[in-house]
N, C-alpha and C. Protein backbone atom coordinates (compact mmCIF):
# COMPACT_ATOMS: atom_id res chain seq x y z
N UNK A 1 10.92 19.84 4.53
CA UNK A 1 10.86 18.58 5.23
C UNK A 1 10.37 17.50 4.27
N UNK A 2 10.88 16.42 4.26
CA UNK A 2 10.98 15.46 3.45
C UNK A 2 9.26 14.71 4.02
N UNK A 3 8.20 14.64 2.59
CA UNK A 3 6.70 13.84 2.84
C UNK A 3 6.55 12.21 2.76
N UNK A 4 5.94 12.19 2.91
CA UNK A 4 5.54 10.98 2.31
C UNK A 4 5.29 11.11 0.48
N UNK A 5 4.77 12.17 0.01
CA UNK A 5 4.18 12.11 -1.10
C UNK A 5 5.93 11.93 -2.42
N UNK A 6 6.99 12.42 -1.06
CA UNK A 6 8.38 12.62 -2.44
C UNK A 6 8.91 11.19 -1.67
N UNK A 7 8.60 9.76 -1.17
CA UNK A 7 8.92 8.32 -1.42
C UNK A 7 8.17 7.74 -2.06
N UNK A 8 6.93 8.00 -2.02
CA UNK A 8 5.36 6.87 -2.27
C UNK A 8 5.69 6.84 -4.32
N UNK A 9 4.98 5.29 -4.06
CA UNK A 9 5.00 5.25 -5.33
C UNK A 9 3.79 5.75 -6.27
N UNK A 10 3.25 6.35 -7.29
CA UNK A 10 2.60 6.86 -7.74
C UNK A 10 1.87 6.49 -8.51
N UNK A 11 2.09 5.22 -9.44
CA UNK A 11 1.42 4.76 -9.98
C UNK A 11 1.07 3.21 -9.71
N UNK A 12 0.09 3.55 -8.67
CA UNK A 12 -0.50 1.92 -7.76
C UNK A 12 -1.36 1.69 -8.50
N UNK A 13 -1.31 -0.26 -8.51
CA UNK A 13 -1.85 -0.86 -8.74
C UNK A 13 -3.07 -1.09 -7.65
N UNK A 14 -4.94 -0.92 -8.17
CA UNK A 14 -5.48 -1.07 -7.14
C UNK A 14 -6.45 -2.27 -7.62
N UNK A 15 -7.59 -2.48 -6.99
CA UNK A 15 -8.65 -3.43 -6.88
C UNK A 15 -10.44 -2.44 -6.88
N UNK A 16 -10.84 -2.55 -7.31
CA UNK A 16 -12.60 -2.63 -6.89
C UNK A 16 -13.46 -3.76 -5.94
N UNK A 17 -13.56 -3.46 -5.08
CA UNK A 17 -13.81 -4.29 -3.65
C UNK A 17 -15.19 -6.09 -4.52
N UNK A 18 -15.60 -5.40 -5.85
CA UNK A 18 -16.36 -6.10 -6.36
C UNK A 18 -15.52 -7.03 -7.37
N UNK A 19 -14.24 -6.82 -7.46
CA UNK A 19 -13.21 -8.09 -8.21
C UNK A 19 -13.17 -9.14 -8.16
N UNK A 20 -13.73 -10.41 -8.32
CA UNK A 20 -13.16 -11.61 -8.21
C UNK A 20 -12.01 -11.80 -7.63
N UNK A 21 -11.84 -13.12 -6.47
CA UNK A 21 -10.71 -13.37 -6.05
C UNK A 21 -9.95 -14.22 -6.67
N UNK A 22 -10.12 -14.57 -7.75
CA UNK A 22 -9.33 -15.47 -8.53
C UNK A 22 -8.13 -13.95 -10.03
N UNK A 23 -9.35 -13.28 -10.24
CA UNK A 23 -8.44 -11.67 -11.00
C UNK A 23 -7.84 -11.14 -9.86
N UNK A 24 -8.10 -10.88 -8.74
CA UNK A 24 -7.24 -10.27 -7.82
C UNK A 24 -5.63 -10.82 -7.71
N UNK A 25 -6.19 -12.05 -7.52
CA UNK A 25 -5.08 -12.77 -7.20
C UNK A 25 -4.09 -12.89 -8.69
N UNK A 26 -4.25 -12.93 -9.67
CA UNK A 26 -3.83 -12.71 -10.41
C UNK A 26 -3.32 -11.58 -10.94
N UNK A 27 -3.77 -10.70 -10.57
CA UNK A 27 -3.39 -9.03 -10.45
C UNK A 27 -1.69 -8.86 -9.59
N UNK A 28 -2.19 -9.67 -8.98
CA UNK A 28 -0.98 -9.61 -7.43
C UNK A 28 0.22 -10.31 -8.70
N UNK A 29 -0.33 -11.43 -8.57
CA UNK A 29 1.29 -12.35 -9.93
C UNK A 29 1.78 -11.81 -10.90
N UNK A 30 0.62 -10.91 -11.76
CA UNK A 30 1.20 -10.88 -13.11
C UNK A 30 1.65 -9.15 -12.58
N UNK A 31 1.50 -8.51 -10.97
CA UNK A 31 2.12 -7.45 -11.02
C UNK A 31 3.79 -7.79 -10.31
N UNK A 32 3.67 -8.99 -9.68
CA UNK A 32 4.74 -9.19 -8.52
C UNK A 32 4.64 -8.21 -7.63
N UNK A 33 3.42 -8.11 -7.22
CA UNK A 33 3.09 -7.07 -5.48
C UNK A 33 2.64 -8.38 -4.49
N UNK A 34 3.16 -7.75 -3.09
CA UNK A 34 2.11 -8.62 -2.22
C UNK A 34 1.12 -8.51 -1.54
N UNK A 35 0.53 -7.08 -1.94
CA UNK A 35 -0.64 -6.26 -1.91
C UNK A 35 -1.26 -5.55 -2.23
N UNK A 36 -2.43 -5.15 -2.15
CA UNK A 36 -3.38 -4.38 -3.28
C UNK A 36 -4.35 -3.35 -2.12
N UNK A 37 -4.32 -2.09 -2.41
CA UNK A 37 -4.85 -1.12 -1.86
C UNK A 37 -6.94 -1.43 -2.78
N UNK A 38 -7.69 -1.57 -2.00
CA UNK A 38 -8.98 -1.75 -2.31
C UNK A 38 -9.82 -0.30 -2.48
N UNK A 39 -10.42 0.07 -3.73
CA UNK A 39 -10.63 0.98 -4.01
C UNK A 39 -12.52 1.06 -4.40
N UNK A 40 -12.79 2.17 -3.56
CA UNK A 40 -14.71 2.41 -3.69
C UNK A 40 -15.04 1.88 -5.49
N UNK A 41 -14.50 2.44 -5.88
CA UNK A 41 -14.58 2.82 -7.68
C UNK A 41 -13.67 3.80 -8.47
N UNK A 42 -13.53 3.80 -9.27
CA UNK A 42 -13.08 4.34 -10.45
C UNK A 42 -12.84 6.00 -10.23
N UNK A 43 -14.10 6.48 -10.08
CA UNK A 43 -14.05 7.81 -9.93
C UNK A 43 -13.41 8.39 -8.71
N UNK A 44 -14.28 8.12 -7.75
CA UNK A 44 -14.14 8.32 -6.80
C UNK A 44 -12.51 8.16 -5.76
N UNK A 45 -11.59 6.98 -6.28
CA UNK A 45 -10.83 6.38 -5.99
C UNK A 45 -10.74 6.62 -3.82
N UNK A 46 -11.64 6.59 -3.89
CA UNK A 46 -11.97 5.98 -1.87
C UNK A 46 -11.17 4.89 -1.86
N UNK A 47 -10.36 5.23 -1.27
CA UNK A 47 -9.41 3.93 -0.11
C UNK A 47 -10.41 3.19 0.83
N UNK A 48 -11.38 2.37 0.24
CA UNK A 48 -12.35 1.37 1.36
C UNK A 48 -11.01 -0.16 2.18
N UNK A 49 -10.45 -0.41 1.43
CA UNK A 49 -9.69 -1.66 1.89
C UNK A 49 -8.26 -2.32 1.38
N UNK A 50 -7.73 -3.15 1.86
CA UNK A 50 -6.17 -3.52 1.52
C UNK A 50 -6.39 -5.18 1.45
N UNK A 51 -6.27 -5.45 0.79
CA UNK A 51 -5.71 -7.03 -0.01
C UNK A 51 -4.54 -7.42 0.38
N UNK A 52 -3.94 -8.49 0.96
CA UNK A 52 -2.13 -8.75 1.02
C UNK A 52 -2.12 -10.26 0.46
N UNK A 53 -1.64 -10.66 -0.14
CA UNK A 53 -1.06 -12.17 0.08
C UNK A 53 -1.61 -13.05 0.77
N UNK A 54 -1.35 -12.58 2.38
CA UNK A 54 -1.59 -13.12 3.13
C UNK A 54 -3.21 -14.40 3.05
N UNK A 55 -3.60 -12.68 3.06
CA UNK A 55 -4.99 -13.06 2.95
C UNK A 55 -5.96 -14.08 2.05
N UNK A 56 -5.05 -14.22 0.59
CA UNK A 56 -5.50 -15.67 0.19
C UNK A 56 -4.63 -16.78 0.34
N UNK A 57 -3.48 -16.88 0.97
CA UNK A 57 -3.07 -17.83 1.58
C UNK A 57 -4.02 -18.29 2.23
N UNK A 58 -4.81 -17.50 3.25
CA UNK A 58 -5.73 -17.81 4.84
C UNK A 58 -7.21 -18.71 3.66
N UNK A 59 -7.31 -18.45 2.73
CA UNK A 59 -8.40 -18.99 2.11
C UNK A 59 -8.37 -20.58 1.56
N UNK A 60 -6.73 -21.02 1.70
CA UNK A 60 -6.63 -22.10 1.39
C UNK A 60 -7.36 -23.15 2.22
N UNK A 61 -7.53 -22.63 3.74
CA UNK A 61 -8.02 -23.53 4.33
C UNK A 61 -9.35 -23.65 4.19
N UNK A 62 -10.23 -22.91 3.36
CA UNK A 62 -11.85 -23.24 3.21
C UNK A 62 -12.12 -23.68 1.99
N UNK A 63 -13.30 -23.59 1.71
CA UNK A 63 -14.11 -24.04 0.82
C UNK A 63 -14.29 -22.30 0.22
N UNK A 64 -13.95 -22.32 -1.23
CA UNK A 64 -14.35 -20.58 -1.45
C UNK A 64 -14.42 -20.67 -3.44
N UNK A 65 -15.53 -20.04 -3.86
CA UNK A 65 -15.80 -20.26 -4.93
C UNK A 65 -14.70 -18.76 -5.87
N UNK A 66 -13.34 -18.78 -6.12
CA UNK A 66 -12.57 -18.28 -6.27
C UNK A 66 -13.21 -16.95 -7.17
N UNK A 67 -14.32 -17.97 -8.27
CA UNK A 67 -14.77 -17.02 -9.60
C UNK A 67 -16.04 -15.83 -9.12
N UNK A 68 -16.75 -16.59 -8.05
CA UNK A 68 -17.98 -15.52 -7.66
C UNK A 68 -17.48 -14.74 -6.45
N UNK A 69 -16.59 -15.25 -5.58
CA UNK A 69 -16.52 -14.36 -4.25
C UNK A 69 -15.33 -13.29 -4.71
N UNK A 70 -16.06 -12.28 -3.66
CA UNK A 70 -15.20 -10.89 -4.40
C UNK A 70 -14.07 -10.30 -3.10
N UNK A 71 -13.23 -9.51 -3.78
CA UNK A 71 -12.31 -9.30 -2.96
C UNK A 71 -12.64 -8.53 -1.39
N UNK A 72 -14.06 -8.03 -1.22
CA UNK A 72 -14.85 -7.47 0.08
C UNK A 72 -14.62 -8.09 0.78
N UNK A 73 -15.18 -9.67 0.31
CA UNK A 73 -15.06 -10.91 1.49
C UNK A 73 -14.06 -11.32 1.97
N UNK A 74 -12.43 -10.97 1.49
CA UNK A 74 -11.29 -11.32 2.47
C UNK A 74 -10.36 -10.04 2.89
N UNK A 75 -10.38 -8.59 2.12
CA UNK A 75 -9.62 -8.11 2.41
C UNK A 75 -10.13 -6.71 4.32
N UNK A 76 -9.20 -6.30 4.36
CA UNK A 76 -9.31 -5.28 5.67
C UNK A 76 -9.61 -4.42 5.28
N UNK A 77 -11.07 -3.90 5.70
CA UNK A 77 -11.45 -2.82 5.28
C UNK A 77 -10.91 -1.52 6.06
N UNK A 78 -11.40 -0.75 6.03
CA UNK A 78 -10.48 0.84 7.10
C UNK A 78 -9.60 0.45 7.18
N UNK A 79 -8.16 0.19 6.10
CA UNK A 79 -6.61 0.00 6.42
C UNK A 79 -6.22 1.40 6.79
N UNK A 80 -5.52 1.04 7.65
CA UNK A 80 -4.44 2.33 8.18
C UNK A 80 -4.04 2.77 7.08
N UNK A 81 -3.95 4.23 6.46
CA UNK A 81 -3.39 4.81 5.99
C UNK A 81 -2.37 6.41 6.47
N UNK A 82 -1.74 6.94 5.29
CA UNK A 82 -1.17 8.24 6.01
C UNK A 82 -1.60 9.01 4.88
N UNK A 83 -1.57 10.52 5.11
CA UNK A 83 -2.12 11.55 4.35
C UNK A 83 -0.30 11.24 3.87
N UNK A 84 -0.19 12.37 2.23
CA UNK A 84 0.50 12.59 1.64
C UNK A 84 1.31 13.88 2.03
N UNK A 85 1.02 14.44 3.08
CA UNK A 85 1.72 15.36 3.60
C UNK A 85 2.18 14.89 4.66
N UNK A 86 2.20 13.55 5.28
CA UNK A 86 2.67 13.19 6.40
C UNK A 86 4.46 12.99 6.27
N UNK A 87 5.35 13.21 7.70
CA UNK A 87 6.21 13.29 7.46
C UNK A 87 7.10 12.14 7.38
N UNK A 88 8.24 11.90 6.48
CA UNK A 88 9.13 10.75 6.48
C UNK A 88 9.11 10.05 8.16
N UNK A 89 9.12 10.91 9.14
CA UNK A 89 9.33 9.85 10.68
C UNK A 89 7.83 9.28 10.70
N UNK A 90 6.80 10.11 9.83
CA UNK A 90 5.11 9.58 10.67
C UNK A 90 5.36 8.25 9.96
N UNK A 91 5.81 8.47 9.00
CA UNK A 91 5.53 7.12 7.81
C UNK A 91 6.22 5.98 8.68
N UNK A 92 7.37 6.24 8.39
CA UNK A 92 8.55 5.32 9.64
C UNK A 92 8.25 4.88 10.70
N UNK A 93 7.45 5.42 11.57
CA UNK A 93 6.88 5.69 13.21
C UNK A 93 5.70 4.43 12.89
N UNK A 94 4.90 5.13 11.63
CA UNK A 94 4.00 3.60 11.05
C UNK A 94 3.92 2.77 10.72
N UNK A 95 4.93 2.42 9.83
CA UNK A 95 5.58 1.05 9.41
C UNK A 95 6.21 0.31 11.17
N UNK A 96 6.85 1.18 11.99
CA UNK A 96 6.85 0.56 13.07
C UNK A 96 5.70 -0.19 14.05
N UNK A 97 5.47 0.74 14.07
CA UNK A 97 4.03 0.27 15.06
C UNK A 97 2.91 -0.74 14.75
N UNK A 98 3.10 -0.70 13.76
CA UNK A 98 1.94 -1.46 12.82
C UNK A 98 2.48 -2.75 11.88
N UNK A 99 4.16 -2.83 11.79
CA UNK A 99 4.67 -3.94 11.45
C UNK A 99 3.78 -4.31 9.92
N UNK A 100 3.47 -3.06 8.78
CA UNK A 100 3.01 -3.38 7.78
C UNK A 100 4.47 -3.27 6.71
N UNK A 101 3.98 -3.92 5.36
CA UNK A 101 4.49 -4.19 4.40
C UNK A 101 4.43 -2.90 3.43
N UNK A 102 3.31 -2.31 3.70
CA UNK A 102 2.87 -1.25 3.01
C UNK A 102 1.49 -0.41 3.54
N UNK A 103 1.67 0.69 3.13
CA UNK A 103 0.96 1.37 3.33
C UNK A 103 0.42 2.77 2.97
N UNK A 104 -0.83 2.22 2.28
CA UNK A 104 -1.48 3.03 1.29
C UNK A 104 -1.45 5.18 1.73
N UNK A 105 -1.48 5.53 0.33
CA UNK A 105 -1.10 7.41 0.64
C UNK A 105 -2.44 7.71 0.21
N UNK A 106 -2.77 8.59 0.79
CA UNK A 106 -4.04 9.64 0.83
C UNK A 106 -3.98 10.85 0.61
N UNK A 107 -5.42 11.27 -0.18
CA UNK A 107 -5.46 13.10 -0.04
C UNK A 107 -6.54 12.64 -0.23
N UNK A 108 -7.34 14.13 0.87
CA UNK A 108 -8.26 14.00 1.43
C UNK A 108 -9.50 12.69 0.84
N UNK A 109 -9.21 11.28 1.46
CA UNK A 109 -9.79 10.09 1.65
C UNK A 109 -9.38 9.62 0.06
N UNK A 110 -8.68 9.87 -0.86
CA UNK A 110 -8.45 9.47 -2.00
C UNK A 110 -7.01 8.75 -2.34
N UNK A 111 -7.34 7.80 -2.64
CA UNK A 111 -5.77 6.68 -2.73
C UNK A 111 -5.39 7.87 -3.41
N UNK A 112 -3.89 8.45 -3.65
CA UNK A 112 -2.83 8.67 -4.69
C UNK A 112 -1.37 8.02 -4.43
N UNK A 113 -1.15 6.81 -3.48
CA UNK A 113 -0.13 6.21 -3.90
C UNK A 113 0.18 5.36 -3.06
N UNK A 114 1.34 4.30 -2.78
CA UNK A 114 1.49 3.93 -2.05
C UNK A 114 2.97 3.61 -1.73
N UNK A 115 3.21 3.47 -0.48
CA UNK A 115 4.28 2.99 0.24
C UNK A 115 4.91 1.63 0.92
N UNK A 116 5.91 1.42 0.23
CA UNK A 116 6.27 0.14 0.71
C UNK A 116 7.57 -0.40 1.76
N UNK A 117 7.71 -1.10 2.23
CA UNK A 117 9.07 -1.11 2.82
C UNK A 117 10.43 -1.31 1.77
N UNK A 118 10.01 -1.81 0.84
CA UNK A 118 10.56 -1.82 -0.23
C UNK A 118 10.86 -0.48 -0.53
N UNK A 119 10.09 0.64 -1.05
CA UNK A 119 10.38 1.87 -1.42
C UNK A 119 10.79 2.67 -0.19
N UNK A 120 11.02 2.27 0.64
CA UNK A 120 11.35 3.09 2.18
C UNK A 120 13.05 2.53 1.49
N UNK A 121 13.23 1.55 1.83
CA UNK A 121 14.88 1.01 1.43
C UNK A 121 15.26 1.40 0.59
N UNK A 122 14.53 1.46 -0.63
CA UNK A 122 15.24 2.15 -2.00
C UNK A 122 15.46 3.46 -1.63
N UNK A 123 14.66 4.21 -1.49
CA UNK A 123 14.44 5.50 -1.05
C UNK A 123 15.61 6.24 -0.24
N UNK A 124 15.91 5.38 0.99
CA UNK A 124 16.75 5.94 1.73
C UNK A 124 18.47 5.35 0.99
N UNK A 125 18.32 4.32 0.47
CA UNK A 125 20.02 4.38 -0.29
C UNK A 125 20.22 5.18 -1.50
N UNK A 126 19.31 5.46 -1.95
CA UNK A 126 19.67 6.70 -3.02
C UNK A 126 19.40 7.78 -2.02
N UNK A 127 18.98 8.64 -0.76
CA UNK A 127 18.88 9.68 -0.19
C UNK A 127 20.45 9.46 0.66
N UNK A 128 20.76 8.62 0.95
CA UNK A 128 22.12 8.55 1.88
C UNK A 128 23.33 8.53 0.56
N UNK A 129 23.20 8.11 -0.26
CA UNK A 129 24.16 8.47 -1.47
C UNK A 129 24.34 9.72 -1.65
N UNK A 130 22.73 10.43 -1.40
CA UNK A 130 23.45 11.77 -2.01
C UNK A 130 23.21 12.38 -1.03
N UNK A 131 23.35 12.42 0.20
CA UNK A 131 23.57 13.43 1.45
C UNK A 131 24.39 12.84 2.37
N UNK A 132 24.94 12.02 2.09
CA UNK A 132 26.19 11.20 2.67
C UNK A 132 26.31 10.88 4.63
N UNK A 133 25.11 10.97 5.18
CA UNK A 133 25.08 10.47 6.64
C UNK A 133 23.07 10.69 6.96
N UNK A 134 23.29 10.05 7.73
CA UNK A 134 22.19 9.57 8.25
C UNK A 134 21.38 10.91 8.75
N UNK A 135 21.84 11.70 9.43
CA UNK A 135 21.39 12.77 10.41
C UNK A 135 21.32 13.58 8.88
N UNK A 136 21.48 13.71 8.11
CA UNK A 136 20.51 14.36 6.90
C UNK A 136 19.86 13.98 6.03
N UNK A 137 19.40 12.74 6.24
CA UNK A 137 18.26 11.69 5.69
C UNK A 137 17.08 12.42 5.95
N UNK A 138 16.60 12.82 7.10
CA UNK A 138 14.96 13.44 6.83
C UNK A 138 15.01 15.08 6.50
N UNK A 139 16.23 15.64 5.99
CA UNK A 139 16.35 16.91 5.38
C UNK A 139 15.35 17.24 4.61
N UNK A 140 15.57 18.61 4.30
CA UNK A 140 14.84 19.12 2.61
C UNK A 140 15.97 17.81 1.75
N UNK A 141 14.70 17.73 0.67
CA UNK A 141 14.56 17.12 -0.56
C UNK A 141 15.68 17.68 -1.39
């Protein structure tokens, strides 16, 4: 059965919840993402929070010292995530329900990748290329 862990992308770009929002945001440009999975630390790599775009758009309307305030102060902490064994429909079923852009992969509480609607689309036109109909899209791999 086709996971989450054989779409997700593997080598994510993340954040330390203690980043400046002015490097964050720059992280986002010089990667061309429109979101950033927020990470405990280094070692540990804990999925604490998710960064989008959005979210410093919403900052235009205040007063915000770009160089001292850190990415804690705007992003969602406890983002929905899915374990890496979850199945191609949970992922799908989630991106539905939840109307996200992306959404960060887990093993046991540890970012290892992430998912995008972007990589859902890529994903499935190279999987329908080579299994040629729909009704064997969530096949074995």
């Amino acid at each position: 059965m086709l996971k989450a862990k054989d779409m997700m992308s593997k080598n994510v770009v993340s954040l330390k919840r203690k980043t400046p929002l002015l490097e964050a945001l720059n992280i986002l440009v010089e990667n061309n993402i429109t979101g950033l999975p927020v990470i405990k630390d280094d070692v540990s790599q804990s999925l604490v929070g998710i960064v989008s775009e959005k979210d410093f758009i919403s900052l235009l309307y205040g007063t915000h010292n770009w160089e001292r305030e850190t990415v804690d102060s705007i992003m969602t902490a406890n983002p929905a995530c899915i374990d890496e064994d979850a199945t191609a429909r949970e992922v799908c079923d989630c991106f539905r329900a939840n109307v996200f852009r992306r959404i960060p992969v887990v093993s046991k509480g540890k970012l290892v990748g992430i998912i995008t609607t972007r990589d859902i689309v890529a994903f499935m036109s190279k999987r329908l290329e080579r299994v040629g109909n729909l009704e064997s899209f969530l096949g074995e791999p």
